[in-house]
Protein backbone atom coordinates (compact mmCIF):
# COMPACT_ATOMS: atom_id res chain seq x y z
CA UNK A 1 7.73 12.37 -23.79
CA UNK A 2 4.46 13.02 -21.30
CA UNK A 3 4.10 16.40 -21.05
CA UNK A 4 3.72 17.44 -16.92
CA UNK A 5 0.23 18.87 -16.11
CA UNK A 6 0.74 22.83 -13.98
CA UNK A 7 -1.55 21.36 -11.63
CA UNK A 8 -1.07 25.14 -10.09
CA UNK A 9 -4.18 26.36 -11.84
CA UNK A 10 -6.19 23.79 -10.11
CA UNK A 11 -5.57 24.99 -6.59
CA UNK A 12 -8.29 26.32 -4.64
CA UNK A 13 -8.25 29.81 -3.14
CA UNK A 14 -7.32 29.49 1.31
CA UNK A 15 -10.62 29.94 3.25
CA UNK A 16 -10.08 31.26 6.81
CA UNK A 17 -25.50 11.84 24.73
CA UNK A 18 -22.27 9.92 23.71
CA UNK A 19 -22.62 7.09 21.62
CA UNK A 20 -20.28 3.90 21.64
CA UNK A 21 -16.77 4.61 20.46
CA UNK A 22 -14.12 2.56 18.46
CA UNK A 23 -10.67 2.68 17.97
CA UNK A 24 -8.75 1.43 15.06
CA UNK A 25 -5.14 0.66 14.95
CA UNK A 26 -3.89 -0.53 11.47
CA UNK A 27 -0.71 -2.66 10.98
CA UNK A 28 0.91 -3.77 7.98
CA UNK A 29 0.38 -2.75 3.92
CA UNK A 30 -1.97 0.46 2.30
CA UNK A 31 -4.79 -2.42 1.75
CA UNK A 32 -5.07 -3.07 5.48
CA UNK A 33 -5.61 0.82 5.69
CA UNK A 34 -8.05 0.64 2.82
CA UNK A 35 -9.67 -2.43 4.81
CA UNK A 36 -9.47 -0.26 8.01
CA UNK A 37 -11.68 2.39 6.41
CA UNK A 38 -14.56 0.28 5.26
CA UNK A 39 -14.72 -1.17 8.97
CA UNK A 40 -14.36 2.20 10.23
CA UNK A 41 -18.03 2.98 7.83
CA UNK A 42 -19.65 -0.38 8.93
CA UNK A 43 -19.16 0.33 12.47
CA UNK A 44 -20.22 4.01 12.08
CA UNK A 45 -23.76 2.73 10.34
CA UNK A 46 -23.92 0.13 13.51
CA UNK A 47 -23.86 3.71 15.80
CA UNK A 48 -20.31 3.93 16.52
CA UNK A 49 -18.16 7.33 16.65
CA UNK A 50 -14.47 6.74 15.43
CA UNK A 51 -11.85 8.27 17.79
CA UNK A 52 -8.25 8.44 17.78
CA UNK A 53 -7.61 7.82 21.34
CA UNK A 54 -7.68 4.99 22.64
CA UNK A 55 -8.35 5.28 26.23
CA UNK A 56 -12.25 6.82 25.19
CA UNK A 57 -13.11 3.79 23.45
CA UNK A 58 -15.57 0.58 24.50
CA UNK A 59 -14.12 -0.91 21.43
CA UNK A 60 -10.90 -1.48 19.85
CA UNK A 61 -9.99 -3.55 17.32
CA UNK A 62 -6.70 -4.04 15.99
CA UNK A 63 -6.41 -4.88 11.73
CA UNK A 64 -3.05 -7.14 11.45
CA UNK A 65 -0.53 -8.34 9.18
CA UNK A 66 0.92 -11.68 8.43
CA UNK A 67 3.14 -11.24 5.49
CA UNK A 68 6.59 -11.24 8.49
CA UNK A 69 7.02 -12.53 11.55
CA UNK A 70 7.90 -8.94 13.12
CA UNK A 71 4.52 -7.70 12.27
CA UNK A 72 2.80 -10.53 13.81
CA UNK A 73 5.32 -9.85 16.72
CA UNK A 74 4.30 -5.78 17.13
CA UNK A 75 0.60 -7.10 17.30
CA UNK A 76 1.41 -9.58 19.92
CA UNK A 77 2.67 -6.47 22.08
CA UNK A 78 -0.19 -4.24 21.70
CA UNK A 79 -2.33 -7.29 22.56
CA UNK A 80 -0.24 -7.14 25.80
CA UNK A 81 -1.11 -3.55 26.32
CA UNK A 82 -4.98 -3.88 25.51
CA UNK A 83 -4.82 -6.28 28.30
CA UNK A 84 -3.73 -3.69 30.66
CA UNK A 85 -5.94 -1.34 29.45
CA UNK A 86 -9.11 -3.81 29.65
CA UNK A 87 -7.53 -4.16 33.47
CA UNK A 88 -8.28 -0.02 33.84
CA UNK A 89 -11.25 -0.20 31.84
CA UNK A 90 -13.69 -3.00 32.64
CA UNK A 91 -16.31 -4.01 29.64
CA UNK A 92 -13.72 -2.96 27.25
CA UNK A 93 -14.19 -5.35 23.99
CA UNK A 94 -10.98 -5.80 21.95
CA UNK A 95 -10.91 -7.28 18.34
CA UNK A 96 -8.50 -8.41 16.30
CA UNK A 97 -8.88 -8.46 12.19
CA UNK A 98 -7.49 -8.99 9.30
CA UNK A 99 -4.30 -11.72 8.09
CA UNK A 100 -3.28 -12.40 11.71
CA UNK A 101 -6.85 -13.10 12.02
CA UNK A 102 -7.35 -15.47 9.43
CA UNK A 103 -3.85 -17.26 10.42
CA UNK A 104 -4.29 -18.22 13.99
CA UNK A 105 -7.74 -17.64 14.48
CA UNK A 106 -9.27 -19.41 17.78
CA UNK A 107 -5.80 -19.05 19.19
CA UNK A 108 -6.18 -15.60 19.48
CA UNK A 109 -8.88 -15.99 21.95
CA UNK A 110 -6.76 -18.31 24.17
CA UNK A 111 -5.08 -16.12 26.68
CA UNK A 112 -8.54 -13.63 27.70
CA UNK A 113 -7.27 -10.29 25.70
CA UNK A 114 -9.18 -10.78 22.58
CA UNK A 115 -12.99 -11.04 22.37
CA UNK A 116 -13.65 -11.47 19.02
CA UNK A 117 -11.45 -12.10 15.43
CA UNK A 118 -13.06 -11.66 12.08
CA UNK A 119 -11.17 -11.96 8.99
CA UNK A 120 -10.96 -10.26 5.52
CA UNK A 121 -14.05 -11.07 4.31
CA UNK A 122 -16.19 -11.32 7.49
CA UNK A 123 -16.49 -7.16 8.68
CA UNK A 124 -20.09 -7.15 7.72
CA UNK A 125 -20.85 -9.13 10.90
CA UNK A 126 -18.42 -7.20 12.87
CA UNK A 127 -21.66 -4.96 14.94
CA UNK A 128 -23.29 -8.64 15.27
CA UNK A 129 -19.58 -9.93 16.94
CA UNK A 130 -19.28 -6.92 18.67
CA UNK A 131 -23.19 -7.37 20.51
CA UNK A 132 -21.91 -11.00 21.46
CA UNK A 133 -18.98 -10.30 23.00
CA UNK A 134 -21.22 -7.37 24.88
CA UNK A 135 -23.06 -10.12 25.63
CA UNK A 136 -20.25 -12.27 26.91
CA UNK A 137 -19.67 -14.61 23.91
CA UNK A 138 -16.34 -14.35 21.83
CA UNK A 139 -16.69 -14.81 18.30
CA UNK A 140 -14.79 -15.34 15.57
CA UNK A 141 -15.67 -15.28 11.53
CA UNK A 142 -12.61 -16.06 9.49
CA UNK A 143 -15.20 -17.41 6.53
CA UNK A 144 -13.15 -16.27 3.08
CA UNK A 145 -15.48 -15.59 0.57
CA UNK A 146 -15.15 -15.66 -3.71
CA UNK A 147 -17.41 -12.21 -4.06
CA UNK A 148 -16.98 -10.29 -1.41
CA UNK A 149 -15.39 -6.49 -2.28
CA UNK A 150 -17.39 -4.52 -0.02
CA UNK A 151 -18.12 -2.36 -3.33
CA UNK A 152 -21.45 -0.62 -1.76
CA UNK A 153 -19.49 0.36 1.04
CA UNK A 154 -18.21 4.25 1.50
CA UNK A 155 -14.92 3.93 3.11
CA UNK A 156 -14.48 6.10 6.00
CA UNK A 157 -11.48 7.99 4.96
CA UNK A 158 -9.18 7.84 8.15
CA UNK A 159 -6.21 9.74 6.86
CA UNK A 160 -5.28 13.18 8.22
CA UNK A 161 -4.55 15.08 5.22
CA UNK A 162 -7.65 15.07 3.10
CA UNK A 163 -5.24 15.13 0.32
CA UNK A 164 -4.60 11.87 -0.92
CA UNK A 165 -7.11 8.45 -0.63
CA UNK A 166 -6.39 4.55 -1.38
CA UNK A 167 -9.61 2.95 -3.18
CA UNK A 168 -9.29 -0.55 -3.19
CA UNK A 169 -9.73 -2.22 -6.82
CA UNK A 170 -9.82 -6.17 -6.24
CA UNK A 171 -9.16 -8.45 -3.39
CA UNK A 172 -7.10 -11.57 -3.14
CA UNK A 173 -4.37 -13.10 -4.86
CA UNK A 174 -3.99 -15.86 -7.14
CA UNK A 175 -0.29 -16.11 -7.82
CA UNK A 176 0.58 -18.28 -4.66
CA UNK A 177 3.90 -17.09 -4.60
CA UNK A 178 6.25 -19.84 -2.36
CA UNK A 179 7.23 -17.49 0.45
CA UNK A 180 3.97 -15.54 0.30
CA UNK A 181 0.92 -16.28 3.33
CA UNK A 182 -1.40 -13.74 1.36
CA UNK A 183 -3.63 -16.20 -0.92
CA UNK A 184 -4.29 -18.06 2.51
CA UNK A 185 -5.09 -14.97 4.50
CA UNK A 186 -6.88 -13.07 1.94
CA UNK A 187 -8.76 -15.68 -0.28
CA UNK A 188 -9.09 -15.66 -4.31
CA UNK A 189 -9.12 -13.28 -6.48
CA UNK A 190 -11.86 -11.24 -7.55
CA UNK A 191 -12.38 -7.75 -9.20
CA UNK A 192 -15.05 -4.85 -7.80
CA UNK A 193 -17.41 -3.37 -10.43
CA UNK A 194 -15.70 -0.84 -12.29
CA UNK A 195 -18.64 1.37 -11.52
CA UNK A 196 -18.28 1.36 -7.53
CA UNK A 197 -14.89 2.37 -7.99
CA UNK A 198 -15.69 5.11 -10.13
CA UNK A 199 -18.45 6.34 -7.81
CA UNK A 200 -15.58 6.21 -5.24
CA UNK A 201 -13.29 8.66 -6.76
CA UNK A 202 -16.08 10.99 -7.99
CA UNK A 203 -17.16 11.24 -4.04
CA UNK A 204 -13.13 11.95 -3.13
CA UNK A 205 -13.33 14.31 -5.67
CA UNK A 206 -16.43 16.04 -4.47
CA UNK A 207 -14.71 16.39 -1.13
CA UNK A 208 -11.61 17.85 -2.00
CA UNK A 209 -9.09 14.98 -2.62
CA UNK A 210 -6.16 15.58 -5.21
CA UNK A 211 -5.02 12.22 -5.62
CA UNK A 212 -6.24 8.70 -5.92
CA UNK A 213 -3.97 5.62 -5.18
CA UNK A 214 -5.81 2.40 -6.59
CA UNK A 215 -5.17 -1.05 -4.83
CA UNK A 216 -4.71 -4.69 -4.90
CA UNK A 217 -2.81 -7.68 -4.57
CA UNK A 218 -1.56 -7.76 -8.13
CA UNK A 219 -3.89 -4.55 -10.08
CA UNK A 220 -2.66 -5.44 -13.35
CA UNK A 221 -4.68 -9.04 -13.13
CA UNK A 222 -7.86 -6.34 -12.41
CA UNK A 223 -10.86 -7.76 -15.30
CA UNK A 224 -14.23 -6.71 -14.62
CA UNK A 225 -16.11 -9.46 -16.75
CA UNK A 226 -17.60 -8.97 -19.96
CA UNK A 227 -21.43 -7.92 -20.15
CA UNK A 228 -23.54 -8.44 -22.53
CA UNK A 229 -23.32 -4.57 -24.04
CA UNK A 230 -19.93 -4.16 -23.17
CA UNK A 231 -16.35 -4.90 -23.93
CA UNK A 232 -14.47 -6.79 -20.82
CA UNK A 233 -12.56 -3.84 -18.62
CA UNK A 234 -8.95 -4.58 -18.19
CA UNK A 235 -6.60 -2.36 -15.88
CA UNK A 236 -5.20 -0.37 -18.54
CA UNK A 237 -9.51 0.73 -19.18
CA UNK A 238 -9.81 1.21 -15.42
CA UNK A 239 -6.74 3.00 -14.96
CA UNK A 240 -7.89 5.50 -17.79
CA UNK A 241 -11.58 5.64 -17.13
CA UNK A 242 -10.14 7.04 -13.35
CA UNK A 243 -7.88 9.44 -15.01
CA UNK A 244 -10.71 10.53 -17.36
CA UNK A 245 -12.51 11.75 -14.17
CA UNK A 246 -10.91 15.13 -13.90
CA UNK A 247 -7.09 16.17 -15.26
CA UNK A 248 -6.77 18.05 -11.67
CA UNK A 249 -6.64 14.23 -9.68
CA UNK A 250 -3.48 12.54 -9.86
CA UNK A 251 -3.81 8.74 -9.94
CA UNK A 252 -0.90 6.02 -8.49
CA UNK A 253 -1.78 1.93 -8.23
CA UNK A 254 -0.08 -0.74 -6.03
CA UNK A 255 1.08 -3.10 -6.38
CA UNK A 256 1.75 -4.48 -10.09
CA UNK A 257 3.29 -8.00 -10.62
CA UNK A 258 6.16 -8.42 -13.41
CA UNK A 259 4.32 -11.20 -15.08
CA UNK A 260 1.36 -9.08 -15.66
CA UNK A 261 2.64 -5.71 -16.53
CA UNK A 262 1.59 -5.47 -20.11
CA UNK A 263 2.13 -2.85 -22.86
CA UNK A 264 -1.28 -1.58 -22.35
CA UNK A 265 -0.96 -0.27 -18.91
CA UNK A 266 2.56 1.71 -20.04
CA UNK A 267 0.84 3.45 -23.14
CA UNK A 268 -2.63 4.38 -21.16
CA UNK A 269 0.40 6.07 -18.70
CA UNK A 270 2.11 7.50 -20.64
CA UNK A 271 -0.91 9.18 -22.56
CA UNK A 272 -2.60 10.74 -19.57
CA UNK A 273 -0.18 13.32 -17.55
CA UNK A 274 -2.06 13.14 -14.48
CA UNK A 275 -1.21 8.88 -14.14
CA UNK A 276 1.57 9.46 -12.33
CA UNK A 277 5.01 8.38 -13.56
CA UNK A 278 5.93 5.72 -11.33
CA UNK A 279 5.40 1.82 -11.39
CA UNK A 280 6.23 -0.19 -8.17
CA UNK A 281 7.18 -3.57 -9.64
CA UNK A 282 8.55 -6.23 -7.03
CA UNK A 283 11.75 -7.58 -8.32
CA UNK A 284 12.54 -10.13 -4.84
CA UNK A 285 15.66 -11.62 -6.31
CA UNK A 286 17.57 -11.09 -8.88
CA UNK A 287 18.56 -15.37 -9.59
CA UNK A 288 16.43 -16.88 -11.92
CA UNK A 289 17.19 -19.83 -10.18
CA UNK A 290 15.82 -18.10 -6.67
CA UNK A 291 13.09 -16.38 -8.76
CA UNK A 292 11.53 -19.74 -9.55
CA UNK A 293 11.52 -21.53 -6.53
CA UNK A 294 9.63 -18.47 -5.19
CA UNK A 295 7.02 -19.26 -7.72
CA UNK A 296 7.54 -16.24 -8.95
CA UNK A 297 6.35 -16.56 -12.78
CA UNK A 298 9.47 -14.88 -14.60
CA UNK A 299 13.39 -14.96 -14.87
CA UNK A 300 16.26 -12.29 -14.47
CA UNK A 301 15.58 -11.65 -18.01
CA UNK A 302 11.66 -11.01 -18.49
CA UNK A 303 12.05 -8.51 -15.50
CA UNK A 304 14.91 -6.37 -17.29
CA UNK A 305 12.73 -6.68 -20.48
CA UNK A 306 9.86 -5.25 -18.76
CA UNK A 307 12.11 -2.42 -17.15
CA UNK A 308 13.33 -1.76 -20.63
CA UNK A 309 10.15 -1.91 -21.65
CA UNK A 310 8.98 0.63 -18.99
CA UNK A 311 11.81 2.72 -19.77
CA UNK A 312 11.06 2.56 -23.79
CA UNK A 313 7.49 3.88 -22.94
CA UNK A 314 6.93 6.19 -20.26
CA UNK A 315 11.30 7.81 -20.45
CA UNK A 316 11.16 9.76 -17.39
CA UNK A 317 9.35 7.06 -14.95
CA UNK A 318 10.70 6.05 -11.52
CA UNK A 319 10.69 2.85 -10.66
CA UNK A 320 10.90 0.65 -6.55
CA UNK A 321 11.16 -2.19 -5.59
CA UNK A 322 10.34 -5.34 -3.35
CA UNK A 323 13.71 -7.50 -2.35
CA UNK A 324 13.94 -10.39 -0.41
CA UNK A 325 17.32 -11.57 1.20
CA UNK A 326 18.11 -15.01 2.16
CA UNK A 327 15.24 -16.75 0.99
CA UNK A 328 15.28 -20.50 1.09
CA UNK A 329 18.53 -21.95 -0.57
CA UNK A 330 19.71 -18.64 -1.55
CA UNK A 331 23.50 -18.89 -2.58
CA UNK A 332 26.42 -16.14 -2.30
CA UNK A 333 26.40 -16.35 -6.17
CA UNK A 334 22.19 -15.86 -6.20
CA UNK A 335 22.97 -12.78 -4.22
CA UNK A 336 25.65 -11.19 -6.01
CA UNK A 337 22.90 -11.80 -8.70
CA UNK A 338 20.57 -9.39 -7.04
CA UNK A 339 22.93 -7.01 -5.99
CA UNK A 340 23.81 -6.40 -9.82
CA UNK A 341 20.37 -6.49 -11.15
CA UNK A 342 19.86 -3.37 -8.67
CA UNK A 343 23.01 -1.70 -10.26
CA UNK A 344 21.26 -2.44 -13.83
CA UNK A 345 17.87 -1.30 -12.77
CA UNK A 346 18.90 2.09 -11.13
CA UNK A 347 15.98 1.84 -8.66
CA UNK A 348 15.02 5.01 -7.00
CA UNK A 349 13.47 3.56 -3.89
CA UNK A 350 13.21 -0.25 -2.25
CA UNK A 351 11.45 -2.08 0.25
CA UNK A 352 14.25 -4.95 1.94
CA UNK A 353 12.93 -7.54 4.32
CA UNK A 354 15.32 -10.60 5.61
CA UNK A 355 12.91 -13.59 4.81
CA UNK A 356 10.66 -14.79 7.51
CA UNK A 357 9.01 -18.32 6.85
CA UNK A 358 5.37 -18.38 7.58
CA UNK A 359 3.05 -21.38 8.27
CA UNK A 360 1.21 -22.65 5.53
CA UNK A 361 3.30 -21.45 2.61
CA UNK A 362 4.91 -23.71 0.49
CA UNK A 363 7.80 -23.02 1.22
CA UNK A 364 7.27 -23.55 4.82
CA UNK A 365 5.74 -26.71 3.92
CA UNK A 366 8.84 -28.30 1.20
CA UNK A 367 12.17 -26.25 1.90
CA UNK A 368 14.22 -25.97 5.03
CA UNK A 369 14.64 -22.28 6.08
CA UNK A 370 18.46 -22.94 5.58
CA UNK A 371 19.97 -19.69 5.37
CA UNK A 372 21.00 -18.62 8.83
CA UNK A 373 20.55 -15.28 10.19
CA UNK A 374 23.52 -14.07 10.43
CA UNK A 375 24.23 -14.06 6.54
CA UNK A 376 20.43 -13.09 5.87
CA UNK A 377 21.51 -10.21 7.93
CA UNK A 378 24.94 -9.52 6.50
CA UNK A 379 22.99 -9.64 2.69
CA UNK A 380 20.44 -7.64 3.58
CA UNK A 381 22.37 -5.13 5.10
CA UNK A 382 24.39 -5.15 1.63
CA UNK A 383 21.37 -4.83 0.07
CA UNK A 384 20.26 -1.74 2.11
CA UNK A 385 23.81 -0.04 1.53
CA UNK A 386 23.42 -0.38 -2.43
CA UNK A 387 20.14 0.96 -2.68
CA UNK A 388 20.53 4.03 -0.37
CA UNK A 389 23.78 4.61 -3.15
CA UNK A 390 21.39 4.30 -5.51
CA UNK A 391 19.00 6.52 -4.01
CA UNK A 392 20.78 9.26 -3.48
CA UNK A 393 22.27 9.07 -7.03
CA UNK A 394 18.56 9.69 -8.50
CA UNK A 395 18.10 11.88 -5.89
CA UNK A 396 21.29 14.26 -7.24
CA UNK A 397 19.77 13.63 -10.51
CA UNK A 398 16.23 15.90 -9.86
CA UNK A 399 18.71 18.78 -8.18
CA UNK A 400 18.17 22.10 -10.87
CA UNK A 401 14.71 20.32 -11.95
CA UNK A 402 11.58 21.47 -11.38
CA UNK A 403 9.06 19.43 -10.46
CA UNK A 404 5.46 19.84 -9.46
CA UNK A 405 4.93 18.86 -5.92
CA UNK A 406 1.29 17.71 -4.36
CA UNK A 407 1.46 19.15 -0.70
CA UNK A 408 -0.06 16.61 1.81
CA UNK A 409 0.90 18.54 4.92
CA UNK A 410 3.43 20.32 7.36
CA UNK A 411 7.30 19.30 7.13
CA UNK A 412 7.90 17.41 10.42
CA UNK A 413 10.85 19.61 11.21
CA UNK A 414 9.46 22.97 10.97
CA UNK A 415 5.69 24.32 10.03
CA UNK A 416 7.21 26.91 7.96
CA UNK A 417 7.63 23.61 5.51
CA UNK A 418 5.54 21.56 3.46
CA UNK A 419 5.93 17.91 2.43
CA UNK A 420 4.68 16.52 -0.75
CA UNK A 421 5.47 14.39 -3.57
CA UNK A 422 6.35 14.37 -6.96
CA UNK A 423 5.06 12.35 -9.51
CA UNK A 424 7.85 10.21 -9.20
CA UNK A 425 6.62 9.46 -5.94
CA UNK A 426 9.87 11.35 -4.40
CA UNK A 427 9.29 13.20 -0.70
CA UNK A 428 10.30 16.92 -1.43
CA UNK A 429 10.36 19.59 1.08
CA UNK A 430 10.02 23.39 0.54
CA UNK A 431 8.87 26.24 2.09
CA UNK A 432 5.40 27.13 3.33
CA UNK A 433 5.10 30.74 1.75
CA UNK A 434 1.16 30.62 0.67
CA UNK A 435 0.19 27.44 0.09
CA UNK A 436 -1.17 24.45 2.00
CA UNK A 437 -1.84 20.68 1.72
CA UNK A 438 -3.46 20.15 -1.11
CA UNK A 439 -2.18 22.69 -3.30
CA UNK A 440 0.28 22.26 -6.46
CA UNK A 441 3.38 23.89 -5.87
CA UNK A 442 6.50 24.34 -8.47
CA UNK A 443 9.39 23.46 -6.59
CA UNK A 444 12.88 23.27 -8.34
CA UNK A 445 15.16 21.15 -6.34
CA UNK A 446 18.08 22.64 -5.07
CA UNK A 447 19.86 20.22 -2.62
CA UNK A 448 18.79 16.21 -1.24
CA UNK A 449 19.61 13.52 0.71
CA UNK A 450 19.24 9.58 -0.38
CA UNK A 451 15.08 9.86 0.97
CA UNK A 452 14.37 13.67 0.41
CA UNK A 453 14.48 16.27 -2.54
CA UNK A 454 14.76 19.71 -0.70
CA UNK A 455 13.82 22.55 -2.83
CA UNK A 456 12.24 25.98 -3.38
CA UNK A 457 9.21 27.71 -4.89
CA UNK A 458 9.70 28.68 -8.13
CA UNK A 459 7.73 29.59 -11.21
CA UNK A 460 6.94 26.81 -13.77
CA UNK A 461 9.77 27.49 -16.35
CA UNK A 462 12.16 24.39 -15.77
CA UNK A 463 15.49 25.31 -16.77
């Protein structure tokens, strides 16, 4: 069993003519944050200040998501409000990046808001699109690209805590999952140089940051290709190379596929105590019959093997989820399938989403969306009422425990609280007393609810 780190001995002592501005609003998963930073660093080498407000800005550009219909829908009605504010604020360019982007985009441009779209792959012209629409020309670059990882690029870290970063691994997606717009929206996939990523977390390191999460698409598929003095570097190398950096950073990843979740990856875990123990491995159904016609690339029982497998190797890890309800076809018997699979796996946390067909998939394109939604509503809704069961009962499980917590900020009840996490990726709450974000704080666990361990400072003596 992995031995925890007291990460307590790492915390630091407590220290008592206007250029254009952007604004950035970000919509959708942590790699359209990551994305969101290295736009943020472009536009601040093109002369632009970043604020957080966005009636001081002459630009604003929106990064969107395509993966449900909702989050197209939220983007639709800050589009509505840009165009009031472009109504207060003549000269006011507005931009919209990212999946929605590459989806629709010259339709985007259609109703006046929106000067300019630029896609995934296209935010090194974003100054150039920018001067046009200045100019009076819209613009859009939706051109995917086969290299492009913005490696060189310093991300301009937009996050308020200065505790924790994302660094983005690989872009793209190859698995072309049935219900999934991602491959379309973000192109093939391709690995950054190991080195750039590497560089990455030494700089977060330099400036204070306690914890590194590393993205993609699918990380475990991450292979930086063989050169000529060198072995190939597969995830597992990456993931230890990272932890190798310094035993004070804690290290996460998102998101890992089930097909590609390998032995290697659980042993370089469970050998390094600052990895932290927790894999997030999207289940969507539990039917093998659902589970294929999602394109999904593994039954019922490869999953469970994997979780045992998990479970085998790294004893102690937490493991979430991805579910879908109602997809395409989806039977009461496919769903009572899923519901017990949960019961089996014990998750501690899931994301549930009702299934939203989008354009260009394949299953758009070959089956009939023929679930209505009023039983997609009534399943998920099932769905939701198992896992918060099954949340709470891991929950009750860390009460007595000790655990240490990474502090990323301020409770939002009371500032006499901090927040942090575990290394099970669990929200805990405790009190203040002398610490601060960024410290390492024992806390055992003396109460919870089904999305919060609530504890207090202790010493480092579990019991």
């Amino acid at each position: 069993m992995k031995k925890e780190i007291d990460y307590t001995r790492f915390n630091s002592p407590v220290t008592p003519n206007r250029s254009r501005r952007l604004y950035i609003e970000t919509y959708g998963c942590q790699m359209n944050v990551s994305d969101s930073e290295v736009v943020a660093a472009i536009m601040q080498q093109a002369g632009f200040t970043i604020t957080d407000h966005m009636a001081d800005a002459d630009v604003v550009l929106i990064n969107t998501c395509s993966v449900r219909d909702n989050a197209e829908q939220r983007v639709r009605g800050r589009l509505d409000l840009f165009r009031l504010q472009k109504q207060r604020m003549p000269g006011l360019i507005v931009g919209v990046l990212g999946c929605m982007a590459e989806r629709l985009k010259e339709q985007l441009l259609e109703n006046g808001t929106v000067d300019l779209v630029a896609g995934p792959d296209a935010y090194r012209t974003l100054p150039q699109l920018v001067h046009n629409a200045e100019s009076g020309q819209q613009g859009v670059n939706t051109l995917l690209s086969r290299e492009e990882t913005y490696a060189d690029i310093s991300p301009v870290r937009t996050d308020k805590n200065g505790v924790t970063a994302f660094v983005s691994i690989m872009r793209g997606c190859n698995n072309v999952c049935a219900y999934c717009v991602v491959p379309y929206t973000r192109g093939a996939e391709r690995s950054r140089p190991s080195e750039t990523i590497l560089r990455e977390v030494r700089t977060l390191l330099q400036n204070g940051y306690r914890e590194v999460t590393l993205l993609g698409q699918n990380v475990n598929s991450y292979c930086e290709p063989a050169a000529a003095e060198s072995k190939t570097i597969t995830f597992a190398r990456l993931l230890e190379r990272v932890a190798l950096e310094d035993p004070s950073l804690r290290v996460r990843f998102s998101t890992s596929h089930p097909k590609d979740m390998h032995n290697d990856v659980l042993y370089t875990i469970a050998m390094y105590p600052n990895i932290c123990n927790h894999i997030h491995l999207p289940v969507q159904s539990g039917s093998s019959r659902i589970l294929e016609k999602m394109r999904r690339g593994y039954s019922r029982e490869h999953y469970m093997e994997r979780l045992a497998k998990i479970r085998e190797i790294i004893p102690e890890c937490a493991i979430t989820t991805d579910i879908i309800a109602g997809f395409c076809s989806e039977t009461d018997d496919d769903h009572a399938q899923t519901l017990s699979l949960m019961r089996e796996a014990e998750y501690d946390a899931a994301f549930m989403f009702r299934y939203s067909e989008r354009p260009g998939t394949k299953a758009a394109r070959h089956y009939p969306d023929d679930v209505p939604t009023e039983i997609k509503t009534r399943r998920l809704n099932e769905i939701i009422a198992l896992q918060n069961q099954l949340s709470l009962e891991s929950n009750r499980r860390d009460v007595g425990k000790i655990f240490i917590v990474l502090a990323e900020g301020n409770s939002k009840r009371s500032d006499a609280f901090l927040f942090g996490r575990t290394s099970h990726n669990k929200v805990t709450v405790f009190p203040k007393a002398k610490f601060k974000a960024g410290d390492y704080v024992p806390v055992k666990i003396t109460t919870c609810t089904s999305a919060t361990l609530i504890g207090e400072v202790t010493g480092m003596n579990n019991e």
